[in-house]
PDB file of N, CA and C in Angstrom:
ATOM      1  N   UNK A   1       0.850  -1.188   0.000  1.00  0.00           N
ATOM      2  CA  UNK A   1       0.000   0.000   0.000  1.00  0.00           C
ATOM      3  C   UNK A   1       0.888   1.241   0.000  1.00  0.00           C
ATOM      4  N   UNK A   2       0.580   2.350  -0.883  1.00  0.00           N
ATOM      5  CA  UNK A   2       1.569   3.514  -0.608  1.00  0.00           C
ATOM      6  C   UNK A   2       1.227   4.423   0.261  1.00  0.00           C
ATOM      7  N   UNK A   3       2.558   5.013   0.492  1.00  0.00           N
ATOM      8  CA  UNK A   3       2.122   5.927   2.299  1.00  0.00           C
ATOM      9  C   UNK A   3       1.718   7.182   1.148  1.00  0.00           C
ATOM     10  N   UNK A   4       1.419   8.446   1.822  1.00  0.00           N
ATOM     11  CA  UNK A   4       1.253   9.201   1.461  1.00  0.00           C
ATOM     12  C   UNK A   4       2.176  10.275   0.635  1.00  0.00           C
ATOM     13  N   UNK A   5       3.806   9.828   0.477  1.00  0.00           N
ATOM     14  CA  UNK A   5       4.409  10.067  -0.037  1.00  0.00           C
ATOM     15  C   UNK A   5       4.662   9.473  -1.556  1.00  0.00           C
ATOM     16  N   UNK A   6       3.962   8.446  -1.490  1.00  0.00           N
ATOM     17  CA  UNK A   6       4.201   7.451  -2.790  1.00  0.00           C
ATOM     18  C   UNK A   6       3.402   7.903  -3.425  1.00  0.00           C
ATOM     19  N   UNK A   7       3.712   8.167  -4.904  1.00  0.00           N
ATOM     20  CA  UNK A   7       2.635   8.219  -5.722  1.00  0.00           C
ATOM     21  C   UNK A   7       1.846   6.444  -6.250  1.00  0.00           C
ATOM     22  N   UNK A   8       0.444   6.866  -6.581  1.00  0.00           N
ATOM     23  CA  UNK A   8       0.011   5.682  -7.052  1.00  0.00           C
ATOM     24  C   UNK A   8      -0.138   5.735  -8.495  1.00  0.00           C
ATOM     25  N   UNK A   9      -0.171   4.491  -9.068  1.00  0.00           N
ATOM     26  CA  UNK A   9      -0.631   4.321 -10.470  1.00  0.00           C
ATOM     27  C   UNK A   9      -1.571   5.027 -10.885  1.00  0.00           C
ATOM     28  N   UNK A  10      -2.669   5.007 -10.618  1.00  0.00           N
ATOM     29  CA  UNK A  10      -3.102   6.056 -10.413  1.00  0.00           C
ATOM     30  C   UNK A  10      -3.054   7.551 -10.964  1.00  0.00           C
ATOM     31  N   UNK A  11      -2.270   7.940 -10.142  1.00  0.00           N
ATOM     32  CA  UNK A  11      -1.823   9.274 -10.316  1.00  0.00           C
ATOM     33  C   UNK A  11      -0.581   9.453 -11.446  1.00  0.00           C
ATOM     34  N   UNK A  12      -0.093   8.015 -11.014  1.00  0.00           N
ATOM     35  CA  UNK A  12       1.249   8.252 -12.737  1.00  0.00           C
ATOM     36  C   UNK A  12       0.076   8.320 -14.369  1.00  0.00           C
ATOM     37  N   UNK A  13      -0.901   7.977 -14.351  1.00  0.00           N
ATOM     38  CA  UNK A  13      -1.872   7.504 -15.099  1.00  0.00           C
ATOM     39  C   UNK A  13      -2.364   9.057 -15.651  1.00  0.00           C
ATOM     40  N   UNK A  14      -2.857   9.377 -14.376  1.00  0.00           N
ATOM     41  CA  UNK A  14      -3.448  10.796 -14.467  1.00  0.00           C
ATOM     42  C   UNK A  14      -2.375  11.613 -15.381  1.00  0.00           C
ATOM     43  N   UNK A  15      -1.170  11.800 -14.738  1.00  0.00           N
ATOM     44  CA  UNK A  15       0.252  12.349 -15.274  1.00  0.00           C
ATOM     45  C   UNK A  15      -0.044  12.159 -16.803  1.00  0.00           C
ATOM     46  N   UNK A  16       0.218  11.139 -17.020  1.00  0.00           N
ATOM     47  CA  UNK A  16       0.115  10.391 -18.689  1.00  0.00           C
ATOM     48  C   UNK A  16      -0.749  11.421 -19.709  1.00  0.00           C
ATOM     49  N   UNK A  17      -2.122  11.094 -19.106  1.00  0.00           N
ATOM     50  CA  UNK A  17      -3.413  11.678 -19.787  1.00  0.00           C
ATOM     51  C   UNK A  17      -2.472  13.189 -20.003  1.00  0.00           C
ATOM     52  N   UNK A  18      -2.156  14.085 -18.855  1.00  0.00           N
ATOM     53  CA  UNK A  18      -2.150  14.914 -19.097  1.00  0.00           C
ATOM     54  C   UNK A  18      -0.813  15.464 -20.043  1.00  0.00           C
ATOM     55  N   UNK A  19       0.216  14.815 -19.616  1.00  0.00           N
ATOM     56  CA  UNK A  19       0.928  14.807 -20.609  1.00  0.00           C
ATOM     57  C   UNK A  19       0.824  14.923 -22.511  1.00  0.00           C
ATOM     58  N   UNK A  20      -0.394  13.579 -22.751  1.00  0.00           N
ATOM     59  CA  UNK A  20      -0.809  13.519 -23.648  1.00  0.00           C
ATOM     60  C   UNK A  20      -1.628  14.666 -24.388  1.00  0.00           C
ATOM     61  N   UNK A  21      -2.518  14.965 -23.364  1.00  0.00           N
ATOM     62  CA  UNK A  21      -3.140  16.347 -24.107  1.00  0.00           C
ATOM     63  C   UNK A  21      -2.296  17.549 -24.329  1.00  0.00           C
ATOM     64  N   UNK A  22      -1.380  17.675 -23.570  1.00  0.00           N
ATOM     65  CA  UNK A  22      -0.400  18.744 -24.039  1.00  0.00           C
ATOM     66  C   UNK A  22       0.207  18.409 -25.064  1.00  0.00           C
ATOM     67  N   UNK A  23       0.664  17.014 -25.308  1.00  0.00           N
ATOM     68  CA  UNK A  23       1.603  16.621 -26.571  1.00  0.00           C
ATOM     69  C   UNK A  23       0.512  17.237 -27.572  1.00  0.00           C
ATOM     70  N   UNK A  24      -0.889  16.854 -27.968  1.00  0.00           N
ATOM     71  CA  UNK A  24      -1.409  16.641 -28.927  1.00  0.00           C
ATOM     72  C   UNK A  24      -1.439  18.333 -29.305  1.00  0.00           C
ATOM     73  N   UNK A  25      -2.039  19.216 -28.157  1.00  0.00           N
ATOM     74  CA  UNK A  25      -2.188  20.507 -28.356  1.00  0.00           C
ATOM     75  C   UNK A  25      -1.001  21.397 -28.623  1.00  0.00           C
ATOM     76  N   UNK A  26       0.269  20.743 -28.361  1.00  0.00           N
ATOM     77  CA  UNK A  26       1.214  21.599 -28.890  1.00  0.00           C
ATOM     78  C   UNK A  26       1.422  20.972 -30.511  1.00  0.00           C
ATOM     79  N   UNK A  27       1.028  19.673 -30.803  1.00  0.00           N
ATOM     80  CA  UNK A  27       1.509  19.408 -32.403  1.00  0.00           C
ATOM     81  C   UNK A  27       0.540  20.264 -32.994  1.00  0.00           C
ATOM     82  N   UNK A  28      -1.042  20.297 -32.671  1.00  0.00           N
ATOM     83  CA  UNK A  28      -2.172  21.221 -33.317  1.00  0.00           C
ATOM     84  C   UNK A  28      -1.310  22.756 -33.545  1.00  0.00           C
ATOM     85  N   UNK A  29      -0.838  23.008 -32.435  1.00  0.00           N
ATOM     86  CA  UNK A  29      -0.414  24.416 -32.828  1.00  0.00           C
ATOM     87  C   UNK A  29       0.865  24.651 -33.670  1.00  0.00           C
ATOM     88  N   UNK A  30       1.801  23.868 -33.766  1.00  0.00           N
ATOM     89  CA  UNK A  30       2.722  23.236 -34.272  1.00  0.00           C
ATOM     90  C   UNK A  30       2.333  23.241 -35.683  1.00  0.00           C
ATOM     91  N   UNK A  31       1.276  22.080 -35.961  1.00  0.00           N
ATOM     92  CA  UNK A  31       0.643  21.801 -37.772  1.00  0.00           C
ATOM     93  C   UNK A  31       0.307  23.135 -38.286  1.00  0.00           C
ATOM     94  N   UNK A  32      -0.326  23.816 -37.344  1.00  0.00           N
ATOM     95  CA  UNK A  32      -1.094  25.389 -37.568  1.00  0.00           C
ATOM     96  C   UNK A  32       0.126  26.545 -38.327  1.00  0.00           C
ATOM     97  N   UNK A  33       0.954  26.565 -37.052  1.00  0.00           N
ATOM     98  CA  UNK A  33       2.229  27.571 -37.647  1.00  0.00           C
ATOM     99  C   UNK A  33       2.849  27.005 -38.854  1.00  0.00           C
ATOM    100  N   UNK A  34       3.204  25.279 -38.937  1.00  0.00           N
ATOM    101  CA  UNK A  34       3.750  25.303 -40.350  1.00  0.00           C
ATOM    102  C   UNK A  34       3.242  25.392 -41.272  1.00  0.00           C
ATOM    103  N   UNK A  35       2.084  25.528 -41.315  1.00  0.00           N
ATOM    104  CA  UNK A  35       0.898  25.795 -42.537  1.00  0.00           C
ATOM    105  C   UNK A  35       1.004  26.949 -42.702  1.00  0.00           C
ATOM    106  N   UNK A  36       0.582  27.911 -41.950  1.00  0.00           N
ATOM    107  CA  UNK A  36       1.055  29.461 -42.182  1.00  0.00           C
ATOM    108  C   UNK A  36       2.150  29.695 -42.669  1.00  0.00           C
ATOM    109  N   UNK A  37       3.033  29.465 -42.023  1.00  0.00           N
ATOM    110  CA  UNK A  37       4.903  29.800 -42.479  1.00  0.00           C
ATOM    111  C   UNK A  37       4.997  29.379 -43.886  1.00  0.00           C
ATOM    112  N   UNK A  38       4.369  28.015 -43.961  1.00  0.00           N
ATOM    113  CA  UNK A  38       4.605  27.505 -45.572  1.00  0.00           C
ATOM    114  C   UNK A  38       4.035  28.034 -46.698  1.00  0.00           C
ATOM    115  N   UNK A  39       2.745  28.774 -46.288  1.00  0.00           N
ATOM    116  CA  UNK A  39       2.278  29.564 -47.145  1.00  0.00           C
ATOM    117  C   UNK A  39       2.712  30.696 -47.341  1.00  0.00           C
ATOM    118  N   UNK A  40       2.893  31.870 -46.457  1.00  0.00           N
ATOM    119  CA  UNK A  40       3.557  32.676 -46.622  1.00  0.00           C
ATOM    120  C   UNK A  40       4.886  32.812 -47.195  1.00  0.00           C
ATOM    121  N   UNK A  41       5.834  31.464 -47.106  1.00  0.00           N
ATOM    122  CA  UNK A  41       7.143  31.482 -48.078  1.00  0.00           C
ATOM    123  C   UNK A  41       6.897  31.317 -49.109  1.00  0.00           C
ATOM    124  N   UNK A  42       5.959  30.458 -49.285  1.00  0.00           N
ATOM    125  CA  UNK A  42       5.419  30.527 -50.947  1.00  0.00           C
ATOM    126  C   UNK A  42       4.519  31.601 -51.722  1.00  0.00           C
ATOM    127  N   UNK A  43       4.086  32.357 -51.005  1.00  0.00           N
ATOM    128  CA  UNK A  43       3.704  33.833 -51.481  1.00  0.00           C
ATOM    129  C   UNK A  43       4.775  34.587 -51.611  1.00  0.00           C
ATOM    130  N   UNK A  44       5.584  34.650 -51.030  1.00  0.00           N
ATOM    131  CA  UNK A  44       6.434  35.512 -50.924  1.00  0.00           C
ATOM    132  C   UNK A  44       8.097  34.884 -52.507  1.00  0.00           C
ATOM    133  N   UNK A  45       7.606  33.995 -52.698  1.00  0.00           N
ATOM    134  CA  UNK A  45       8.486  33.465 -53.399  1.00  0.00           C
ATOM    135  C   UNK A  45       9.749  32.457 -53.297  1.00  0.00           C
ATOM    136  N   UNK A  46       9.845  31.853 -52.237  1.00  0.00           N
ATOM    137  CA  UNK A  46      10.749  30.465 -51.855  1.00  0.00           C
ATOM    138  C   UNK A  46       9.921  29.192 -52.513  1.00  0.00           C
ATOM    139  N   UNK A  47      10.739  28.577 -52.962  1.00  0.00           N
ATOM    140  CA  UNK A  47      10.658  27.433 -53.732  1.00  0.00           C
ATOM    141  C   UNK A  47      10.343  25.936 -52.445  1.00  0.00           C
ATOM    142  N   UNK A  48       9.803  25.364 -53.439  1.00  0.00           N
ATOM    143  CA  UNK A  48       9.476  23.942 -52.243  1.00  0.00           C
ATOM    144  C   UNK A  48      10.920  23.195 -51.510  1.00  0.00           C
ATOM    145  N   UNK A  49      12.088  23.573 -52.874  1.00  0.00           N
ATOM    146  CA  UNK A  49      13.473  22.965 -52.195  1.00  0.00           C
ATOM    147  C   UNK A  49      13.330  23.518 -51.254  1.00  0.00           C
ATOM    148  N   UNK A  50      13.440  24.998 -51.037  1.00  0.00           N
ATOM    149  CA  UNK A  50      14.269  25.806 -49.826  1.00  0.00           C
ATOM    150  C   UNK A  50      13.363  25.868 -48.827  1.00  0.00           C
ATOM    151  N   UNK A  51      12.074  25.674 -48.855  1.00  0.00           N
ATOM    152  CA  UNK A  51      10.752  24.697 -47.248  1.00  0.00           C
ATOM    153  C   UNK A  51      11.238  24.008 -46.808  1.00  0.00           C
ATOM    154  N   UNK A  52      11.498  22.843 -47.965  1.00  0.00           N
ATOM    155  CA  UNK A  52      12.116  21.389 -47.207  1.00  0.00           C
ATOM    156  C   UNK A  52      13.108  21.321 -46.841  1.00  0.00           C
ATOM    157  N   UNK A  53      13.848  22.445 -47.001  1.00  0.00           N
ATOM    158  CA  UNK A  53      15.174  22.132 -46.278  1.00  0.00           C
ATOM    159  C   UNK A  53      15.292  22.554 -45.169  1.00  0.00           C
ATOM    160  N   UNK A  54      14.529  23.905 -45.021  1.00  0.00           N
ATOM    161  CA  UNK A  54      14.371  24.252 -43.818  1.00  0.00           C
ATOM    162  C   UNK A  54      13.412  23.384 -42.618  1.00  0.00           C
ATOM    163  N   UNK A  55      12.412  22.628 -43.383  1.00  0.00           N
ATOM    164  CA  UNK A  55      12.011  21.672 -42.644  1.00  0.00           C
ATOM    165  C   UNK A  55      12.155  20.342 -42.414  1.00  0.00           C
ATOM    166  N   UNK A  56      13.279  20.330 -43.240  1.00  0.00           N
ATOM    167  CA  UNK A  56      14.339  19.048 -42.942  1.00  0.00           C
ATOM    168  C   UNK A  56      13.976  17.853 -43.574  1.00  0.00           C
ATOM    169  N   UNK A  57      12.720  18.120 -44.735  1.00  0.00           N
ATOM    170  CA  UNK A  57      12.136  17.231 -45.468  1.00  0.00           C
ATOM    171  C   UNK A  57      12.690  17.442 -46.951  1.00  0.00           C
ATOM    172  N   UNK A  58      12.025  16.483 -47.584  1.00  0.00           N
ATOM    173  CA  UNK A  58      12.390  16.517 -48.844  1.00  0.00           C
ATOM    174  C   UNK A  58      11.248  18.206 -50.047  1.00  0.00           C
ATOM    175  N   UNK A  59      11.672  18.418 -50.745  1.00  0.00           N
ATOM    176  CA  UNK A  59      11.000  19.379 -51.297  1.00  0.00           C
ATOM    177  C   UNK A  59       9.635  18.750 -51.960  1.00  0.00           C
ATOM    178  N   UNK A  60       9.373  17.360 -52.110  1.00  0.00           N
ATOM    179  CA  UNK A  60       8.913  16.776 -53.004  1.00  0.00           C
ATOM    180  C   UNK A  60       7.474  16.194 -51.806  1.00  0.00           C
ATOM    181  N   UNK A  61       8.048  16.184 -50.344  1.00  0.00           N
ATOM    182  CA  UNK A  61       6.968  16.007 -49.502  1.00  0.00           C
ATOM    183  C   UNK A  61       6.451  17.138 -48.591  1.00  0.00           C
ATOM    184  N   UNK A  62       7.443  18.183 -48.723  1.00  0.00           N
ATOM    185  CA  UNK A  62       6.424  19.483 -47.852  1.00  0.00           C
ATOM    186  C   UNK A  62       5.546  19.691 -49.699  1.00  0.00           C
ATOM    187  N   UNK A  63       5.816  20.054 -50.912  1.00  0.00           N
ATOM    188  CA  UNK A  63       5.200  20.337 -52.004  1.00  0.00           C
ATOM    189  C   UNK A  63       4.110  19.003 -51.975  1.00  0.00           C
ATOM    190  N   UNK A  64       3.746  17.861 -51.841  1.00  0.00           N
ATOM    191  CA  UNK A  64       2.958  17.083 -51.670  1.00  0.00           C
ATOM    192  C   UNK A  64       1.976  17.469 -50.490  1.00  0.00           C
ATOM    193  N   UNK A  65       2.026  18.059 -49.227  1.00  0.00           N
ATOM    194  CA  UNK A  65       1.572  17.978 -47.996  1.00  0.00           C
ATOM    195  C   UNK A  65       0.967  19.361 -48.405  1.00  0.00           C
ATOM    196  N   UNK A  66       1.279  20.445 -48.955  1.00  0.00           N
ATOM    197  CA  UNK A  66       0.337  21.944 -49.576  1.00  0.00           C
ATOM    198  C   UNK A  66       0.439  22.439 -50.748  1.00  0.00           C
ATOM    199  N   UNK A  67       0.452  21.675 -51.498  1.00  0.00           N
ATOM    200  CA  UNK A  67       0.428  21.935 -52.742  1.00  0.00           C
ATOM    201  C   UNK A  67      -0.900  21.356 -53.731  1.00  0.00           C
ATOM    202  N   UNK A  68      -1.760  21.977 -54.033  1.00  0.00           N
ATOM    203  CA  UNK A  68      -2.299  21.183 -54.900  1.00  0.00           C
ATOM    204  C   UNK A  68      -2.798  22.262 -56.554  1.00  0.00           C
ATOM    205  N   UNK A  69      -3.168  21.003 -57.306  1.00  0.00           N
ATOM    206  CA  UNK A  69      -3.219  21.942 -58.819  1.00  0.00           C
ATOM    207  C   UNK A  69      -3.557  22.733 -59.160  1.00  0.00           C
ATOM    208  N   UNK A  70      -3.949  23.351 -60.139  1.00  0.00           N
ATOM    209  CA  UNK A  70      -4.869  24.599 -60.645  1.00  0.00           C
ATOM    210  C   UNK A  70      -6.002  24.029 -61.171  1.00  0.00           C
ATOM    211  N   UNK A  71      -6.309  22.745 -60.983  1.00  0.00           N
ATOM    212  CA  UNK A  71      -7.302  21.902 -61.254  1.00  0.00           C
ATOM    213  C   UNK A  71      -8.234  21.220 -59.752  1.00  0.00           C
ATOM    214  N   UNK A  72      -7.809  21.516 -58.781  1.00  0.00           N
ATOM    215  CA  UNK A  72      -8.037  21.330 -57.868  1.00  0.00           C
ATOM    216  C   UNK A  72      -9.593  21.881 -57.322  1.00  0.00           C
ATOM    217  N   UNK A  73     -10.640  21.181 -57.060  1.00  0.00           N
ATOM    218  CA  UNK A  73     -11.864  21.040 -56.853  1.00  0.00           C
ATOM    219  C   UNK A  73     -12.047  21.280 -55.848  1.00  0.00           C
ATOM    220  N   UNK A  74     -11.903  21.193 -54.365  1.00  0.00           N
ATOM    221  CA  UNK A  74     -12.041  21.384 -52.991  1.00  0.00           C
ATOM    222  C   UNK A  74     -12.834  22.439 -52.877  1.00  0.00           C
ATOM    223  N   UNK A  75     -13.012  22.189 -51.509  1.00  0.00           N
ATOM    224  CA  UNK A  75     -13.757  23.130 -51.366  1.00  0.00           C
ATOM    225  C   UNK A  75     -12.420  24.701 -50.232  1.00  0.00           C
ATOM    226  N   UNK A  76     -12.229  25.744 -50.978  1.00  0.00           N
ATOM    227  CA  UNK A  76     -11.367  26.696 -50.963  1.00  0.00           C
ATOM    228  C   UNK A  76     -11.722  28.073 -50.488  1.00  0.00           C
ATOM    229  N   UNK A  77     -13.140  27.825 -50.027  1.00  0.00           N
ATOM    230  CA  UNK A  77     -13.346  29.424 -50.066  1.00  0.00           C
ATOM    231  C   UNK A  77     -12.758  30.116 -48.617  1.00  0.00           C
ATOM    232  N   UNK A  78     -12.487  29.709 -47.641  1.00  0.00           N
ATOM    233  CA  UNK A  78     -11.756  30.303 -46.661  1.00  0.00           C
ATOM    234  C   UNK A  78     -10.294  30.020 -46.285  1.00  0.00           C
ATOM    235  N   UNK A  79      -9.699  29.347 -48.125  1.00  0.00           N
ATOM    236  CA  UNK A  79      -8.193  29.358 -47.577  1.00  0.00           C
ATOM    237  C   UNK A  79      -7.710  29.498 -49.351  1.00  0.00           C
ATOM    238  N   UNK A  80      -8.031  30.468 -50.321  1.00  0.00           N
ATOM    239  CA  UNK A  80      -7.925  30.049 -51.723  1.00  0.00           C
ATOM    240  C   UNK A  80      -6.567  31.454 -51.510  1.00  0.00           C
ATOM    241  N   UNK A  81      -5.111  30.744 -51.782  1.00  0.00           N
ATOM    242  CA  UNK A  81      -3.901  31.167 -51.901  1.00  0.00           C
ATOM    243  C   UNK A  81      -3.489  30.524 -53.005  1.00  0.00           C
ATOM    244  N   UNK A  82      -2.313  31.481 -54.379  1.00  0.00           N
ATOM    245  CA  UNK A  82      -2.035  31.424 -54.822  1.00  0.00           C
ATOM    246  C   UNK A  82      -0.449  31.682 -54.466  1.00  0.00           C
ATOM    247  N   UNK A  83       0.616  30.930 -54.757  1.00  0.00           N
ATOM    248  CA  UNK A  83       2.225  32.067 -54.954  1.00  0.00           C
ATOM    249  C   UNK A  83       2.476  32.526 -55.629  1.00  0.00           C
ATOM    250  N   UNK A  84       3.799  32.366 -55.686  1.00  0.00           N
ATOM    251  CA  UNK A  84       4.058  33.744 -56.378  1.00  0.00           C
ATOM    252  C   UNK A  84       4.253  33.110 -58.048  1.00  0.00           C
ATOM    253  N   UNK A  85       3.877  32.253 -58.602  1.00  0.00           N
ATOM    254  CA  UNK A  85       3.688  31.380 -59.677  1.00  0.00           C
ATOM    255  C   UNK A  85       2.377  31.481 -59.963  1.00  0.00           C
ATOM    256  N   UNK A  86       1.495  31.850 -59.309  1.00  0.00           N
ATOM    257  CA  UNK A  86      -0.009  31.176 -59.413  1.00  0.00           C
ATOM    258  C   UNK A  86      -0.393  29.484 -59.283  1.00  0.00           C
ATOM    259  N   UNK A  87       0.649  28.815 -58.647  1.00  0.00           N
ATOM    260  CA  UNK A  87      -0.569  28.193 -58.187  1.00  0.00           C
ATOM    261  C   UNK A  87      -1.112  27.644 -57.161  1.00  0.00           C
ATOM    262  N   UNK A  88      -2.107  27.329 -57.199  1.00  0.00           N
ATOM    263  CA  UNK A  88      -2.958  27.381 -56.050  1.00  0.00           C
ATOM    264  C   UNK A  88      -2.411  26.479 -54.695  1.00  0.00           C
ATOM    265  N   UNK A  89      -2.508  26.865 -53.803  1.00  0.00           N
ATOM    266  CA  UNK A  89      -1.798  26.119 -52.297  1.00  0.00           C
ATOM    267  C   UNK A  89      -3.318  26.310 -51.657  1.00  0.00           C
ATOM    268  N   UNK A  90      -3.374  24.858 -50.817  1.00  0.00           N
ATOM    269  CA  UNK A  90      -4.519  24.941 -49.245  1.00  0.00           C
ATOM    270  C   UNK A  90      -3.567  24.013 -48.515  1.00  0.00           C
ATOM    271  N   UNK A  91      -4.347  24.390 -47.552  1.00  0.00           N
ATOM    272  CA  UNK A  91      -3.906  23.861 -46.321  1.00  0.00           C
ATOM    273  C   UNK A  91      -4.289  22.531 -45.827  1.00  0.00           C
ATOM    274  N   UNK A  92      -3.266  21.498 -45.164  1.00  0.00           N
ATOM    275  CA  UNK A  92      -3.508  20.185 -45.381  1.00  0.00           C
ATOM    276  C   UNK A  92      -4.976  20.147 -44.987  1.00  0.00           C
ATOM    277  N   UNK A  93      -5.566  18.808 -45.095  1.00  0.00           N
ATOM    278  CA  UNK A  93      -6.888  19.113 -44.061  1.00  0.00           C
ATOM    279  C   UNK A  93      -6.522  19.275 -42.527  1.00  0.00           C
ATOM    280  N   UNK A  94      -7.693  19.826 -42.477  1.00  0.00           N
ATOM    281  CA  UNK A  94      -7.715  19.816 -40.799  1.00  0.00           C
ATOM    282  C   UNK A  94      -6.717  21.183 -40.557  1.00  0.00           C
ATOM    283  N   UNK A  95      -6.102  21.446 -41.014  1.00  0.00           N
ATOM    284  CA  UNK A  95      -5.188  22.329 -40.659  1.00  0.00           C
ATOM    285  C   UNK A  95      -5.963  23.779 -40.435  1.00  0.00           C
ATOM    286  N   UNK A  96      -5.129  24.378 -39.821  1.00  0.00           N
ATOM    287  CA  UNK A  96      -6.254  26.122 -39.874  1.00  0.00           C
ATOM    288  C   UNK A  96      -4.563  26.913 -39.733  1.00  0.00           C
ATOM    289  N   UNK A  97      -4.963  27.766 -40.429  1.00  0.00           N
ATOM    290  CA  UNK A  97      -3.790  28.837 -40.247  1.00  0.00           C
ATOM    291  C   UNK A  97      -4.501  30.404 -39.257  1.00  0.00           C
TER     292      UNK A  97
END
């Protein structure tokens, strides 16, 4: 039995949960800013190489993850961005900038 100094399972449990919701709410805010940042470099005129490098990915998977065609159907009306190319970028799903 633990004295009152011991923590219980229990309470390491509790710890966990809460841990967890912070993990998740800092990646949400996390996905949020790189969606913004990524758009804005691409308005502004940086190429998908020089994203991915800065995000330590390949150019070919941050340009896969917000990039989509000028053929692109979605539904756009509260995120319709163009760069500095024209073409059209949204934001992954789920994402909000």
């Amino acid at each position: 039995m633990p004295t009152d100094k011991q923590p219980t399972r229990v309470h390491h449990l509790n710890r966990l949960a809460v841990l967890r919701r912070e993990r998740e709410k800092a990646a949400a805010e996390y996905a949020g800013a790189e969606c913004a940042s990524v758009l804005d470099a691409r308005l502004e005129g940086a190429t998908w190489a020089e994203i991915g490098s800065v995000l330590g990915v390949s150019a070919q998977a941050v340009q896969k993850k917000y990039h989509r065609s000028p053929a692109h159907t979605g539904d756009c009306a509260d995120h319709d961005y163009r760069d500095a190319n024209g073409m059209h970028l949204c934001r992954p799903n789920g994402a909000r900038a």
